[in-house]
C-alpha atoms as a PDB file:
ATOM      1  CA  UNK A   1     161.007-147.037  14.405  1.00  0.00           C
ATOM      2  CA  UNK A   2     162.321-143.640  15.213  1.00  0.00           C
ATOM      3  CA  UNK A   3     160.502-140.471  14.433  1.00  0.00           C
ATOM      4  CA  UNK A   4     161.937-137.726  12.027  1.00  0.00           C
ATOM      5  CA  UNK A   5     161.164-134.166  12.406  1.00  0.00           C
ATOM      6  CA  UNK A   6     157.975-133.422  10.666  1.00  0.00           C
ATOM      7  CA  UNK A   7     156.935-137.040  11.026  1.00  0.00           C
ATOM      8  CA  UNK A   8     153.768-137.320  13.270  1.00  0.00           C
ATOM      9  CA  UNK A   9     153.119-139.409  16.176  1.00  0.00           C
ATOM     10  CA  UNK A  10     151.543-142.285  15.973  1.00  0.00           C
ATOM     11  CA  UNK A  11     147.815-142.014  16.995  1.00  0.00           C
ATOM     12  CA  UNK A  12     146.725-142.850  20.439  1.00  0.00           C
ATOM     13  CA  UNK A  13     143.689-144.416  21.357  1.00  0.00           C
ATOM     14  CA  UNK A  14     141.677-142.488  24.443  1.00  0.00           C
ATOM     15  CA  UNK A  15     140.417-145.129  27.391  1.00  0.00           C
ATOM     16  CA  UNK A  16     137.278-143.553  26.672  1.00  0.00           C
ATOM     17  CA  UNK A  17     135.217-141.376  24.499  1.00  0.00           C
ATOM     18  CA  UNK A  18     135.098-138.019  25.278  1.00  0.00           C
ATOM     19  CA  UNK A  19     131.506-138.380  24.980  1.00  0.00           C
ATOM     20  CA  UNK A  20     131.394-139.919  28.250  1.00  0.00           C
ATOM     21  CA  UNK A  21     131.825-136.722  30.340  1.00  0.00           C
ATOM     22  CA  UNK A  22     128.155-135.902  29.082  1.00  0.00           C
ATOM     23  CA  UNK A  23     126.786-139.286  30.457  1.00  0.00           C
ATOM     24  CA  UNK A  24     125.350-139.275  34.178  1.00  0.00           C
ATOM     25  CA  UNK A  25     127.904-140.488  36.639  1.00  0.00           C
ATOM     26  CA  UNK A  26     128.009-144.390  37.914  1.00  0.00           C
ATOM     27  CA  UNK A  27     127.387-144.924  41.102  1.00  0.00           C
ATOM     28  CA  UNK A  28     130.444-146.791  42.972  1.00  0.00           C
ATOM     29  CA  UNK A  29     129.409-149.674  45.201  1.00  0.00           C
ATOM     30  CA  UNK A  30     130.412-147.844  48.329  1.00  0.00           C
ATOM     31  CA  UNK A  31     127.607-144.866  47.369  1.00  0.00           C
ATOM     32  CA  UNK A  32     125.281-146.438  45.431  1.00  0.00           C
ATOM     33  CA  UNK A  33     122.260-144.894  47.370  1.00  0.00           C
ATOM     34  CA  UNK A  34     123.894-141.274  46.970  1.00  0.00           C
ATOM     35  CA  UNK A  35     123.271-141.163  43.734  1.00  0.00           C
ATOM     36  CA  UNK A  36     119.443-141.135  43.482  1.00  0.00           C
ATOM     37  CA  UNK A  37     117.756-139.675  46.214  1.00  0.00           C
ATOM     38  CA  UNK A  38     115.196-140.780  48.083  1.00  0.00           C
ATOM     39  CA  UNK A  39     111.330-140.289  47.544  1.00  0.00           C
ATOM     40  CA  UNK A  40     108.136-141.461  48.349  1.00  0.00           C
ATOM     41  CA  UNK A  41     104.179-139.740  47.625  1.00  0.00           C
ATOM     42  CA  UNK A  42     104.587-139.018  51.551  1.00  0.00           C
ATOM     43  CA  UNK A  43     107.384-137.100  51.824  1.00  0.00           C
ATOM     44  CA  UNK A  44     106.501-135.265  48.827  1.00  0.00           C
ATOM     45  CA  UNK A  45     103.173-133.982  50.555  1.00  0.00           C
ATOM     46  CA  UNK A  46     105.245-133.763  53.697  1.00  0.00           C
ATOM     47  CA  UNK A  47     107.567-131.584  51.769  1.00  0.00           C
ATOM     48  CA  UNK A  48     105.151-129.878  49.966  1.00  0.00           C
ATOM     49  CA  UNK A  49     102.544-128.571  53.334  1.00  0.00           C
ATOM     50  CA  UNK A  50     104.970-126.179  54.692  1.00  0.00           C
ATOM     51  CA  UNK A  51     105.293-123.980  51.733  1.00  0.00           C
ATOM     52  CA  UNK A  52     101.459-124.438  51.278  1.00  0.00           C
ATOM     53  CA  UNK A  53     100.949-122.939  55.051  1.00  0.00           C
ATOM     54  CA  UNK A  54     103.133-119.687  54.401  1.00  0.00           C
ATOM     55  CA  UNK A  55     101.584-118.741  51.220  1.00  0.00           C
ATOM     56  CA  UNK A  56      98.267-119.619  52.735  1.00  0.00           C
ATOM     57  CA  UNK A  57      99.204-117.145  55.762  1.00  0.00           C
ATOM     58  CA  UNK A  58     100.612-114.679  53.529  1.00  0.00           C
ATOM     59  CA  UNK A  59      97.509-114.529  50.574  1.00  0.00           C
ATOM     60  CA  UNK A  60      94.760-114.072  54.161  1.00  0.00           C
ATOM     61  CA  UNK A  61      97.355-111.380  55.885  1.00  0.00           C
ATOM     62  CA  UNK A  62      96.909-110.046  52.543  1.00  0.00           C
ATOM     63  CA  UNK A  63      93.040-110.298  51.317  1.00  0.00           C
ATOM     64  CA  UNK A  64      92.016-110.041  55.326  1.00  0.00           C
ATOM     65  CA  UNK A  65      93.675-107.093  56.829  1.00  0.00           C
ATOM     66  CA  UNK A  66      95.176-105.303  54.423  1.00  0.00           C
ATOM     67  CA  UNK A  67      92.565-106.022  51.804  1.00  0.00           C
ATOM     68  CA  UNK A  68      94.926-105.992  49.103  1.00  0.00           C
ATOM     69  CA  UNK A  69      93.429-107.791  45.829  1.00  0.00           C
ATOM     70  CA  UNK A  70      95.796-106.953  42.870  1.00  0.00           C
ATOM     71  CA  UNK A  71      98.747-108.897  44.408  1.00  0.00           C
ATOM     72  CA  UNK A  72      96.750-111.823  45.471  1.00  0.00           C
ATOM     73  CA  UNK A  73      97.173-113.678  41.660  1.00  0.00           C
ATOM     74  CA  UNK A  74     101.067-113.254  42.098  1.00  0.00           C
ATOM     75  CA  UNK A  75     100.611-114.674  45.773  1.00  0.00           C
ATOM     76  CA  UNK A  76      98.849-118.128  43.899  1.00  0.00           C
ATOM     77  CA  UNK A  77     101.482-118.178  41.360  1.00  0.00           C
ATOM     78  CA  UNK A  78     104.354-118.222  44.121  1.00  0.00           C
ATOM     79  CA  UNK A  79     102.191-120.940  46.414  1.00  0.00           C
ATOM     80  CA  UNK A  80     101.797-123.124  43.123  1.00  0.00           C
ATOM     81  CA  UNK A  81     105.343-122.952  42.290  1.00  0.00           C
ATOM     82  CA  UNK A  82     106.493-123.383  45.632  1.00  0.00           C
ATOM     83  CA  UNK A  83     104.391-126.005  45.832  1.00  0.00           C
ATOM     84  CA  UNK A  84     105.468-127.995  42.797  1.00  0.00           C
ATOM     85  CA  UNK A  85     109.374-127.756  43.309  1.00  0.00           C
ATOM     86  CA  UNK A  86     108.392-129.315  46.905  1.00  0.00           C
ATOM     87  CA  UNK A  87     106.335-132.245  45.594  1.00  0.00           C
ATOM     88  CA  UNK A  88     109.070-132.847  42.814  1.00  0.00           C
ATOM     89  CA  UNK A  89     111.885-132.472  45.224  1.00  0.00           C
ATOM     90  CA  UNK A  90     109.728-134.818  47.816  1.00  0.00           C
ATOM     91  CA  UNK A  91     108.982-137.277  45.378  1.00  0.00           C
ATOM     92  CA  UNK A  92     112.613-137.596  43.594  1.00  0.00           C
ATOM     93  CA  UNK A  93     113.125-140.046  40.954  1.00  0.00           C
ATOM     94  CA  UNK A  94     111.002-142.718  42.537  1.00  0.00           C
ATOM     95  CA  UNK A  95     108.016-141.362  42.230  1.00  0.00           C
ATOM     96  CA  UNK A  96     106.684-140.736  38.605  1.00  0.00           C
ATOM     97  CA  UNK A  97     106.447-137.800  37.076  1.00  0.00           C
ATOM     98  CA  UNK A  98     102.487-138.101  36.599  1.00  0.00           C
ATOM     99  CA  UNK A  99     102.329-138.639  40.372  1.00  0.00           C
ATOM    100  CA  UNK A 100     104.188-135.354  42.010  1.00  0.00           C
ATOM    101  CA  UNK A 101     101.934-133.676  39.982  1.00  0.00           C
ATOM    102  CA  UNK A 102      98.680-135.215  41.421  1.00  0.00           C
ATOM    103  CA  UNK A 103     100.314-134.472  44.729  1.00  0.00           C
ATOM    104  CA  UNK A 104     101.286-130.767  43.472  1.00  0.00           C
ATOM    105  CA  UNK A 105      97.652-130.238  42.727  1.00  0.00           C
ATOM    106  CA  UNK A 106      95.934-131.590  45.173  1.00  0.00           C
ATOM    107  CA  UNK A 107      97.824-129.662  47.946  1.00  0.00           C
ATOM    108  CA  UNK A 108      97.081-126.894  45.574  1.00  0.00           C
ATOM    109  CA  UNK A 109      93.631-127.154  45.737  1.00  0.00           C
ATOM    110  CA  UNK A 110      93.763-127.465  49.275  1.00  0.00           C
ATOM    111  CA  UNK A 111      95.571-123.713  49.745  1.00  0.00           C
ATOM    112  CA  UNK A 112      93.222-122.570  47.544  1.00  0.00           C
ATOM    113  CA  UNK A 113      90.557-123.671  49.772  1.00  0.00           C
ATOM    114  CA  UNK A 114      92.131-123.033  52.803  1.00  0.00           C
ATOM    115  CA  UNK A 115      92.736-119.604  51.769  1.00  0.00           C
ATOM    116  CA  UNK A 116      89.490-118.692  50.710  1.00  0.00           C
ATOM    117  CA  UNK A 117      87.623-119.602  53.505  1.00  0.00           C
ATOM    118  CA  UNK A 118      90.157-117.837  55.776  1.00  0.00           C
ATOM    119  CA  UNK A 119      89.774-114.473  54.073  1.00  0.00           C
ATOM    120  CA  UNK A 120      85.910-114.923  54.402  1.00  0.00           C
ATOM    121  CA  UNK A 121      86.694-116.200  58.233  1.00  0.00           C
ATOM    122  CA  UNK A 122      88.565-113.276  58.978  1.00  0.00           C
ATOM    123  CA  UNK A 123      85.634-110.381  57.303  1.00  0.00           C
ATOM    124  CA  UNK A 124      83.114-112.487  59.309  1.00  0.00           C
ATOM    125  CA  UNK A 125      85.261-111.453  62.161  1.00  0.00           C
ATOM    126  CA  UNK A 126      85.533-108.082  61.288  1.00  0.00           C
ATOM    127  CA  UNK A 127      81.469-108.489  60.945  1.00  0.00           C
ATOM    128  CA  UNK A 128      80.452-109.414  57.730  1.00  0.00           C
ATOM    129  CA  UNK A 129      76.946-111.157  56.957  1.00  0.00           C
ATOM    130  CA  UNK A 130      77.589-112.532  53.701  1.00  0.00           C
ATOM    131  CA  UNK A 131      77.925-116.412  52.630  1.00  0.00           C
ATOM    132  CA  UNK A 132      80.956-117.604  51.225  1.00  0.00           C
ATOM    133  CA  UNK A 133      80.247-117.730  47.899  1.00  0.00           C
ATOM    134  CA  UNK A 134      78.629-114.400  47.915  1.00  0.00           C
ATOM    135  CA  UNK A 135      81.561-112.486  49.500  1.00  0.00           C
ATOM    136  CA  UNK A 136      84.095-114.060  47.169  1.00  0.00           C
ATOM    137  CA  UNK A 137      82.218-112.742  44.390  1.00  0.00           C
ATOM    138  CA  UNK A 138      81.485-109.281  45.769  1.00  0.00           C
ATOM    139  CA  UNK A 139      84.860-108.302  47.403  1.00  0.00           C
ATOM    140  CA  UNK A 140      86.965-110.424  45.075  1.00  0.00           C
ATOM    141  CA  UNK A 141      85.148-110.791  41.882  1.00  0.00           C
ATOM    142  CA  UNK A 142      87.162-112.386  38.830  1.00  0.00           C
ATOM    143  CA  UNK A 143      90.580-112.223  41.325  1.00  0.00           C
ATOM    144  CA  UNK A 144      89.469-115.711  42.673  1.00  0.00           C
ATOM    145  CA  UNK A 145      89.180-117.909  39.961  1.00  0.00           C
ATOM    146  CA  UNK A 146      92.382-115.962  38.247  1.00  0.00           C
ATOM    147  CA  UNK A 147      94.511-117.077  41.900  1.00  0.00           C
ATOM    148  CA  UNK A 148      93.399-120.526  41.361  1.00  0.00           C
ATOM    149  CA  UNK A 149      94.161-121.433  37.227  1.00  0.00           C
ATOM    150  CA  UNK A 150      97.305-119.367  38.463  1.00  0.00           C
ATOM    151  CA  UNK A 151      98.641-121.439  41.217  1.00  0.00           C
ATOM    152  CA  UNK A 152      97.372-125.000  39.872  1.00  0.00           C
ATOM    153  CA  UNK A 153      99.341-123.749  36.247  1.00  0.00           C
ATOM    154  CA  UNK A 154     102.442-123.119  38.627  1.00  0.00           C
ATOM    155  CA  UNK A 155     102.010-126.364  40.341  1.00  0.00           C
ATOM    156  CA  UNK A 156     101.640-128.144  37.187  1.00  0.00           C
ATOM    157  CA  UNK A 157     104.760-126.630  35.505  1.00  0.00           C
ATOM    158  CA  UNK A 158     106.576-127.089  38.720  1.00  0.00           C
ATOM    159  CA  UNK A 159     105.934-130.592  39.843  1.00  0.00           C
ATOM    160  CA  UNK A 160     106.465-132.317  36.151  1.00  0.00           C
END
């Protein structure tokens, strides 16, 4: 069977479809642990505390001595973010999704507390007489409860 000009060539059948480029790459027996990484709810909180300690330092450097309230939303919204790409990166594919996010909140919370009572720490320093709740609510006013559904919304989004 020769081919005349004009004929076509017979069709060819691929090895594979080029669908397959699309699909997630096999791991080889040599790397099979390469492939998915490693997580556990540990390291995800382990992962997750650092980032929770600079924002917390940042938000007090910023509500203590510079007293600097408008910024302190944006602050929450960067610790909850920060926050949840640590849990989910902390957690990998091992831990559920339902489960980074517990952890993403629940560190959350915990710069959110941490944070408030440092700013009121640091103006009972500077020699203030009012109770917690009281000073939040005079000095900070709707800015507090704003920070928090701002960072646990970012931690949500983040650690899914």
């Amino acid at each position: 069977m020769t081919q005349q000009p004009g004929d076509r060539p017979p069709p060819t059948q691929l090895e594979r479809p080029p669908s397959d480029r699309y699909a997630p790459a096999a791991p080889d027996a040599e790397g099979a642990g390469a492939a998915t990484p490693d997580g556990s709810v540990a390291r995800a909180v382990a992962l997750s505390l650092p980032g929770a300690l600079i924002a917390a330092i940042v938000y007090i450097v910023l509500a203590g001595p510079f007293s600097f309230t408008a910024g302190l939303v944006v602050v929450g919204i960067f610790a909850g973010r920060i926050i949840g790409l640590s849990a989910r990166f902390g957690g990998g594919v091992r831990v559920p999704s339902d489960t980074r996010v517990v952890v993403a909140l629940l560190v959350t919370l915990a710069w959110f507390v941490v944070t408030q009572v440092g700013a009121w720490l640091f103006a009972q320093n500077e020699g203030g007489t009012l109770p917690l709740v009281n000073y939040l609510l005079e000095v900070y006013g709707p800015v507090v409860p704003l920070t928090l559904i701002a960072a646990v919304l970012a931690a949500w989004w983040s650690a899914r």
